[in-house]
C-alpha atoms as a PDB file:
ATOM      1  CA  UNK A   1       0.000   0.000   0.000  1.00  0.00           C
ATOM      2  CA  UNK A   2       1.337   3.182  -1.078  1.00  0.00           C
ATOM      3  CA  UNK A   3       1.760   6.358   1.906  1.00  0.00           C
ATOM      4  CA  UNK A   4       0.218   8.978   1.299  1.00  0.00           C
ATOM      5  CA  UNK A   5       0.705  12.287   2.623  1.00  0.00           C
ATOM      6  CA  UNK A   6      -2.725  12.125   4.193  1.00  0.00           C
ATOM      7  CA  UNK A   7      -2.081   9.222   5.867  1.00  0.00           C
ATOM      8  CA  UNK A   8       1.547  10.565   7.266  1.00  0.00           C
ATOM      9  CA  UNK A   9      -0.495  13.495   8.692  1.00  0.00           C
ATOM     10  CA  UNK A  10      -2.955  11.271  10.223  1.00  0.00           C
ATOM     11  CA  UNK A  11      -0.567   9.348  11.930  1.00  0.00           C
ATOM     12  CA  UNK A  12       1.261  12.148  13.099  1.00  0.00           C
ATOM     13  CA  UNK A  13      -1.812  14.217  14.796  1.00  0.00           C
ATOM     14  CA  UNK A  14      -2.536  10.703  16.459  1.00  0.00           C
ATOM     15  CA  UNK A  15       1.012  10.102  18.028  1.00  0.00           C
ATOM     16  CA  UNK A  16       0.634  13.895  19.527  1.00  0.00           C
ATOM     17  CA  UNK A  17      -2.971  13.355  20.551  1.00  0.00           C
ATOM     18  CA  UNK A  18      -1.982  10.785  22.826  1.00  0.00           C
ATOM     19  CA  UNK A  19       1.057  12.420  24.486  1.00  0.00           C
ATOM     20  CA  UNK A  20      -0.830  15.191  25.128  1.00  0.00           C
ATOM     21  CA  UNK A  21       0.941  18.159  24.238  1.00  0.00           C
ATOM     22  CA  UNK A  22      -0.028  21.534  25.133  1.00  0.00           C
ATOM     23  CA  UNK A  23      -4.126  21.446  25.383  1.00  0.00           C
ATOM     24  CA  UNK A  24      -6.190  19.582  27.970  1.00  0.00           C
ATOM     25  CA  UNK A  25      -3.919  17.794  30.542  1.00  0.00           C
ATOM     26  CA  UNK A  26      -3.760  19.133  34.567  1.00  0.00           C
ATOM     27  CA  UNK A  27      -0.485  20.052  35.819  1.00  0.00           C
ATOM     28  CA  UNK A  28      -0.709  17.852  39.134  1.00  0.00           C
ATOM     29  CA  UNK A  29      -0.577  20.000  42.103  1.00  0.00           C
ATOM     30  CA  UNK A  30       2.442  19.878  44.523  1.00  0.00           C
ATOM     31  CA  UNK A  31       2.385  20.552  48.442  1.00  0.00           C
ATOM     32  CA  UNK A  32       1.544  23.899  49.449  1.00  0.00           C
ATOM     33  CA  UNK A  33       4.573  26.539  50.485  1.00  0.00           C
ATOM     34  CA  UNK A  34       4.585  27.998  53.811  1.00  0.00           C
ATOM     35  CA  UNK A  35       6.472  30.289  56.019  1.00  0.00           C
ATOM     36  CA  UNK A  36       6.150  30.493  59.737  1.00  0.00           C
ATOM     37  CA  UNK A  37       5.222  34.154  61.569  1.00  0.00           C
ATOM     38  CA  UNK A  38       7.746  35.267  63.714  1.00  0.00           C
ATOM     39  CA  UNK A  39       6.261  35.117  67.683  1.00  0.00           C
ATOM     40  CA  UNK A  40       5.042  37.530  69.762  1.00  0.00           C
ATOM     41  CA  UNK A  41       2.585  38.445  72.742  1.00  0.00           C
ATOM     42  CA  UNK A  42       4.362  36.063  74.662  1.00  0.00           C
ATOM     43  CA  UNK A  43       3.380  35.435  78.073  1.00  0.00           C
ATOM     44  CA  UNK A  44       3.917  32.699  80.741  1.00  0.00           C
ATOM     45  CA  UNK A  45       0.829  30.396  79.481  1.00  0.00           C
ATOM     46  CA  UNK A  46       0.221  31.957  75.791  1.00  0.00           C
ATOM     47  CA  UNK A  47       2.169  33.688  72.675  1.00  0.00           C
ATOM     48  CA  UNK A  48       0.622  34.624  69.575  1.00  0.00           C
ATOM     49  CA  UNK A  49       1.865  33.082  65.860  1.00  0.00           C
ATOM     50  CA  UNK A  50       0.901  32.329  62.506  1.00  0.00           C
ATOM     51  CA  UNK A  51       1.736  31.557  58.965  1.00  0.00           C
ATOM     52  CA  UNK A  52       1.694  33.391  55.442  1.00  0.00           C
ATOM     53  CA  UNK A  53       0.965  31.110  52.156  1.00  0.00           C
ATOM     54  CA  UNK A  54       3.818  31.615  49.582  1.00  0.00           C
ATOM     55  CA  UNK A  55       2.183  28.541  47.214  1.00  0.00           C
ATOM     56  CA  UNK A  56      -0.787  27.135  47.522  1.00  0.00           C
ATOM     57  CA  UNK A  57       1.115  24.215  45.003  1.00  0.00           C
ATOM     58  CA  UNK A  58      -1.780  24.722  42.476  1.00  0.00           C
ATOM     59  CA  UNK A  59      -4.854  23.459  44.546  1.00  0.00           C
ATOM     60  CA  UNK A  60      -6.630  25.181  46.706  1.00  0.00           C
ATOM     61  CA  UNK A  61      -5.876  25.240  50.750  1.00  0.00           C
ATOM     62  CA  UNK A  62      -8.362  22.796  52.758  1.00  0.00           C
ATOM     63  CA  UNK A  63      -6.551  23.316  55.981  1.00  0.00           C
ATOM     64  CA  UNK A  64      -4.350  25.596  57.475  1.00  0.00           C
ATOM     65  CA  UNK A  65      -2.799  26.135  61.495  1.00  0.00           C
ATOM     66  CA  UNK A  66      -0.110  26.253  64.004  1.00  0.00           C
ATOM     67  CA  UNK A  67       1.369  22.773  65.722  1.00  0.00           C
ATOM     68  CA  UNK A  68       3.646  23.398  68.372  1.00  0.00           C
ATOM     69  CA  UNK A  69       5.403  21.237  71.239  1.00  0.00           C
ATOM     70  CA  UNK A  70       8.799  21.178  73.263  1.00  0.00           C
ATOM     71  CA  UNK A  71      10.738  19.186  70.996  1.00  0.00           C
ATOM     72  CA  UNK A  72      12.342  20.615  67.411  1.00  0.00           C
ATOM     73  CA  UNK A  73      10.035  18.905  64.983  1.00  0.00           C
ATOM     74  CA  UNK A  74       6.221  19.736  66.113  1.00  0.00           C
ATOM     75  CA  UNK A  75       3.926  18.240  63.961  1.00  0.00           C
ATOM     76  CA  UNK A  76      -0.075  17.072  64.019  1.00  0.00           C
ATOM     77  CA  UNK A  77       0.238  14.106  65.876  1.00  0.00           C
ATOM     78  CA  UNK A  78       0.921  17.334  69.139  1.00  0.00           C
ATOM     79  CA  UNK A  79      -1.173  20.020  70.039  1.00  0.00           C
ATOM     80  CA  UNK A  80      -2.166  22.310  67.020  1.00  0.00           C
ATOM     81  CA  UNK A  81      -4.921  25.034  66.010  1.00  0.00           C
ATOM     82  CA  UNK A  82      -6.945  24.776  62.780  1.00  0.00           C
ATOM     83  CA  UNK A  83      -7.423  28.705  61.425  1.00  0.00           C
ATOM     84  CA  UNK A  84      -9.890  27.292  58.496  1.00  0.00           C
ATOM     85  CA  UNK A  85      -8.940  27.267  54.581  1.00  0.00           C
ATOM     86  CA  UNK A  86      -7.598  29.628  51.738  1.00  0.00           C
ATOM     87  CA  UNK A  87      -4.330  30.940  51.196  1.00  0.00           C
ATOM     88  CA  UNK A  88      -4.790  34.002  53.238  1.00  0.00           C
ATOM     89  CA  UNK A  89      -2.106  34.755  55.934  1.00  0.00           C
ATOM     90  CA  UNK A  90      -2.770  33.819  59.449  1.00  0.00           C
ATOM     91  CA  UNK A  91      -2.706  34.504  63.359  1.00  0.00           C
ATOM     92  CA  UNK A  92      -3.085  31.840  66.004  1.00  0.00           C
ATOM     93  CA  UNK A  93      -2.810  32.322  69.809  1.00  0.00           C
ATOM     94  CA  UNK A  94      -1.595  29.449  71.371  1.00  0.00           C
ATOM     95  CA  UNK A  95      -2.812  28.470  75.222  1.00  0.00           C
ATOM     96  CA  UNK A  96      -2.186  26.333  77.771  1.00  0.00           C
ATOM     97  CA  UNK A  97       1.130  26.965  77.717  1.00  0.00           C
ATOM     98  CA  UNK A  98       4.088  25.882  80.673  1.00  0.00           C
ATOM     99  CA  UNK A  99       5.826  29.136  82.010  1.00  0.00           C
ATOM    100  CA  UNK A 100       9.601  29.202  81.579  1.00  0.00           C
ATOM    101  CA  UNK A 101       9.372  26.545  78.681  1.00  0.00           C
ATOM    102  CA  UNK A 102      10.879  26.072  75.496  1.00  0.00           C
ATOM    103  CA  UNK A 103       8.605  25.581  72.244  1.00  0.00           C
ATOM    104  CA  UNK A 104       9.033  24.823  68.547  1.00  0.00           C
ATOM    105  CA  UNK A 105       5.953  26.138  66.532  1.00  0.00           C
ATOM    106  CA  UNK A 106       5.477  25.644  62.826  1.00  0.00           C
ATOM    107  CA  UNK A 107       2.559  26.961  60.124  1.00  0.00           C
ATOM    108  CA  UNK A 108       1.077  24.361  58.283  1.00  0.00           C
ATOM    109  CA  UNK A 109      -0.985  23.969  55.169  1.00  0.00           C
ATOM    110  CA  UNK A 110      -2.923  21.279  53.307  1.00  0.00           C
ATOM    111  CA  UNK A 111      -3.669  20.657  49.877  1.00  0.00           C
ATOM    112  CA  UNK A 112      -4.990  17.787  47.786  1.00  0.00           C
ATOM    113  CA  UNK A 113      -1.382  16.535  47.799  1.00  0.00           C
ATOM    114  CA  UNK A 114      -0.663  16.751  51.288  1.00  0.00           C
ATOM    115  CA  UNK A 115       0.268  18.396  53.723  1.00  0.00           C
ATOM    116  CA  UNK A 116       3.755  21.002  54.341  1.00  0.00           C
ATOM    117  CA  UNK A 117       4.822  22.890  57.471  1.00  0.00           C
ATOM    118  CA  UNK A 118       6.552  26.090  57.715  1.00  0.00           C
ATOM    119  CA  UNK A 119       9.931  26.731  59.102  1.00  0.00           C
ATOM    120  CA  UNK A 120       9.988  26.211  62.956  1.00  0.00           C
ATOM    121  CA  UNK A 121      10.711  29.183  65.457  1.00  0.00           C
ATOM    122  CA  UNK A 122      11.423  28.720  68.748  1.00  0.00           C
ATOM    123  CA  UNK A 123      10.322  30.860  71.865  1.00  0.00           C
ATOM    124  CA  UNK A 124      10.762  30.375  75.987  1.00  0.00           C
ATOM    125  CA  UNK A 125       7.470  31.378  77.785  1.00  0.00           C
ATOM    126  CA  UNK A 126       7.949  33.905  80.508  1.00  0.00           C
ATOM    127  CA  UNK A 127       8.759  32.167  84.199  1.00  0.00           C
ATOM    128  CA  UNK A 128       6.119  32.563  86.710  1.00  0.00           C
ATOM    129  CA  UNK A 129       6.165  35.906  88.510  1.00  0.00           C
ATOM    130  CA  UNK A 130       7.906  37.405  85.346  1.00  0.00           C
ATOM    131  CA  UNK A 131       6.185  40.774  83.271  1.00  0.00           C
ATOM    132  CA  UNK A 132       6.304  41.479  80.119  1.00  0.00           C
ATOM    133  CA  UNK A 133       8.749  44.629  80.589  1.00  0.00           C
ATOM    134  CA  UNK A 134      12.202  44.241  80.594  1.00  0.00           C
ATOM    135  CA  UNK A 135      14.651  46.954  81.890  1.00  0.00           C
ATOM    136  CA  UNK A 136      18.166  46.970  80.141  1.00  0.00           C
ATOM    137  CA  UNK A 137      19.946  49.832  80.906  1.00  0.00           C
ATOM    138  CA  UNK A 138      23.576  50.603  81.824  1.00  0.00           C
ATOM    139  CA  UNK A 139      23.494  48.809  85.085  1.00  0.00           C
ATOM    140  CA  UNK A 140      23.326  45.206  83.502  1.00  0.00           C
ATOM    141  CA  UNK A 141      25.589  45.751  80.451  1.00  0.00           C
ATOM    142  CA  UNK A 142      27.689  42.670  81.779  1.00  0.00           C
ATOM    143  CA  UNK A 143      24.249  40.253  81.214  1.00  0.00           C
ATOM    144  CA  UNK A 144      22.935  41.650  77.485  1.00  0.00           C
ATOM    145  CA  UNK A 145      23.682  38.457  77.074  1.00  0.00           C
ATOM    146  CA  UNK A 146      21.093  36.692  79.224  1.00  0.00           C
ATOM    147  CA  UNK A 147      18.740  38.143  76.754  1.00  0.00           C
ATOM    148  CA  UNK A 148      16.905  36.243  75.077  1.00  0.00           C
ATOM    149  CA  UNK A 149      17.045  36.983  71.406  1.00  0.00           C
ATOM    150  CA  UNK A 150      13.362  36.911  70.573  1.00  0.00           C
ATOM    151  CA  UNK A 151      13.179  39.858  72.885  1.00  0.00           C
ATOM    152  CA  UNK A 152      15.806  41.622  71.515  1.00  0.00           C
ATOM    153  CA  UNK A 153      14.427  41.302  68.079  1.00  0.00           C
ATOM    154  CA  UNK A 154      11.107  42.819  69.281  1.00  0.00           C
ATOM    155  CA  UNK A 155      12.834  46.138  70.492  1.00  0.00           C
ATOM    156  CA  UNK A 156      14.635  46.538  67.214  1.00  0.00           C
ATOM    157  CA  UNK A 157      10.831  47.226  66.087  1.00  0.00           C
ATOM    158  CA  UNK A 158       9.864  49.927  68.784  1.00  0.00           C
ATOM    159  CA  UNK A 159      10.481  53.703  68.978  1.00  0.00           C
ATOM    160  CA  UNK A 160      13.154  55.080  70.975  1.00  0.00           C
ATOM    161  CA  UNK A 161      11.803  57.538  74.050  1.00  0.00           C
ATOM    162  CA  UNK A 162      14.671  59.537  75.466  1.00  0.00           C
ATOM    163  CA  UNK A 163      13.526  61.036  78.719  1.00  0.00           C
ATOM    164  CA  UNK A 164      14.965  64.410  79.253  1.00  0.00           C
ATOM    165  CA  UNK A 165      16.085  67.606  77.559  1.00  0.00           C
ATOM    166  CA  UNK A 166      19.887  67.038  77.523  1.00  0.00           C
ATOM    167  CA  UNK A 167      19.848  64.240  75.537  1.00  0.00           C
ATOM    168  CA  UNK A 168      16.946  65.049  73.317  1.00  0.00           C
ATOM    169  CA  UNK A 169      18.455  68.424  72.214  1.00  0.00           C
ATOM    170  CA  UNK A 170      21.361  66.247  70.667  1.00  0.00           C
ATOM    171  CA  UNK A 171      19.135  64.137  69.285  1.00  0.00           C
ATOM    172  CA  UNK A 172      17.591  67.097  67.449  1.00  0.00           C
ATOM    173  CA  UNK A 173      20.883  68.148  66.050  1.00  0.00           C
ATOM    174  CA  UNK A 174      22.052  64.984  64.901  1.00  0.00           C
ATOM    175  CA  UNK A 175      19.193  64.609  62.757  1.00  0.00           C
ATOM    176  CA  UNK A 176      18.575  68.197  61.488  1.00  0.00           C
ATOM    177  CA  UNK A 177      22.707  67.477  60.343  1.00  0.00           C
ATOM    178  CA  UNK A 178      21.940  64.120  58.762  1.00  0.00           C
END
C-alpha cells in the first residue's frame, strides 16, 4: 500500500494526541509553600503566631494552622490550632502553655497533595512571677547576654523615648545634620 501524505499526517496528529501536548492535561498540584510568623505576645501560658501562604502548590488550601510542642520537629500528631482554609495569611494564639518553657511552633498547610509545614521558630514562655517589661539599661551591660534573642528582636521594632532635655536636644541636632 502506497503512503500517502494524508495518511503521514494522520498518523502524526494521532502520536501527539496521545502524548498530550499543550491542550487539555492538569499540571498535578504539589504541596503547598509555607512560612512560619515570627512570635510575639508572649506570656507565661500563651504567645501569639501564625503563617503566610507563599504557594498554595496549584490546589486550593483545605486546611491551614499552628502545631507546636517542646521538641524541634512539632507536627499534628501534638497540640495544634486549625485557622480554616484559603491561602490568606494567618494569626493563632496558642494556650495552655508551661511558664519558663521552650517551644518549637510551625505553620502548616494542606492541599490535595498533602500536607507542608513552615519553618519552625522557637520561643521560651515567661517564668512565673515574670512581666512582660524588661529593663536593660547601663546597670546590667555585663548580662545583654542573658537576653533572650526573641526579645531583643522585638525592640529593634519599637520607637526610641529619650527622657529628658539634655539628651533630646542632641538628638535634634544629629538629625537636622543628617
Amino acid at each position: 500500500m502506497k503512503n500517502t501524505p494524508y495518511i503521514k499526517w494522520y498518523g502524526l496528529l494521532l502520536i501527539l494526541s496521545s502524548t498530550n501536548y499543550g491542550c487539555g492535561g492538569d499540571k498535578p498540584s504539589s504541596l503547598p509553600e509555607l512560612e512560619t510568623m515570627n512570635i510575639s505576645s508572649m506570656t507565661q501560658t500563651a504567645a501569639e503566631s501564625g503563617g503566610n501562604i507563599v504557594s498554595n502548590g496549584g490546589s486550593d488550601i483545605t486546611s491551614k494552622g499552628v502545631c507546636w510542642g517542646t521538641g524541634n520537629n512539632p507536627d499534628l500528631s501534638g497540640p495544634f490550632i486549625t485557622e480554616g482554609s484559603g491561602d490568606q495569611p494567618f494569626v493563632s494564639i496558642l494556650t495552655g502553655l508551661t511558664p519558663d518553657t521552650e517551644y518549637t511552633v510551625k505553620a502548616y498547610a494542606t492541599n490535595e497533595t498533602g500536607t507542608s509545614s513552615g519553618d519552625p521558630k522557637t520561643f521560651r514562655t515567661m517564668a512565673t512571677g515574670s512581666t512582660s517589661q524588661i529593663i536593660a539599661d547601663h546597670t546590667i551591660v555585663d548580662r545583654y547576654d542573658e537576653i533572650p534573642q526573641q526579645y531583643i528582636d522585638e525592640v529593634k521594632k519599637m520607637w526610641l523615648v529619650y527622657a529628658g532635655e539634655s539628651h533630646a536636644r542632641a538628638i535634634r541636632v544629629g538629625l537636622q545634620t543628617s
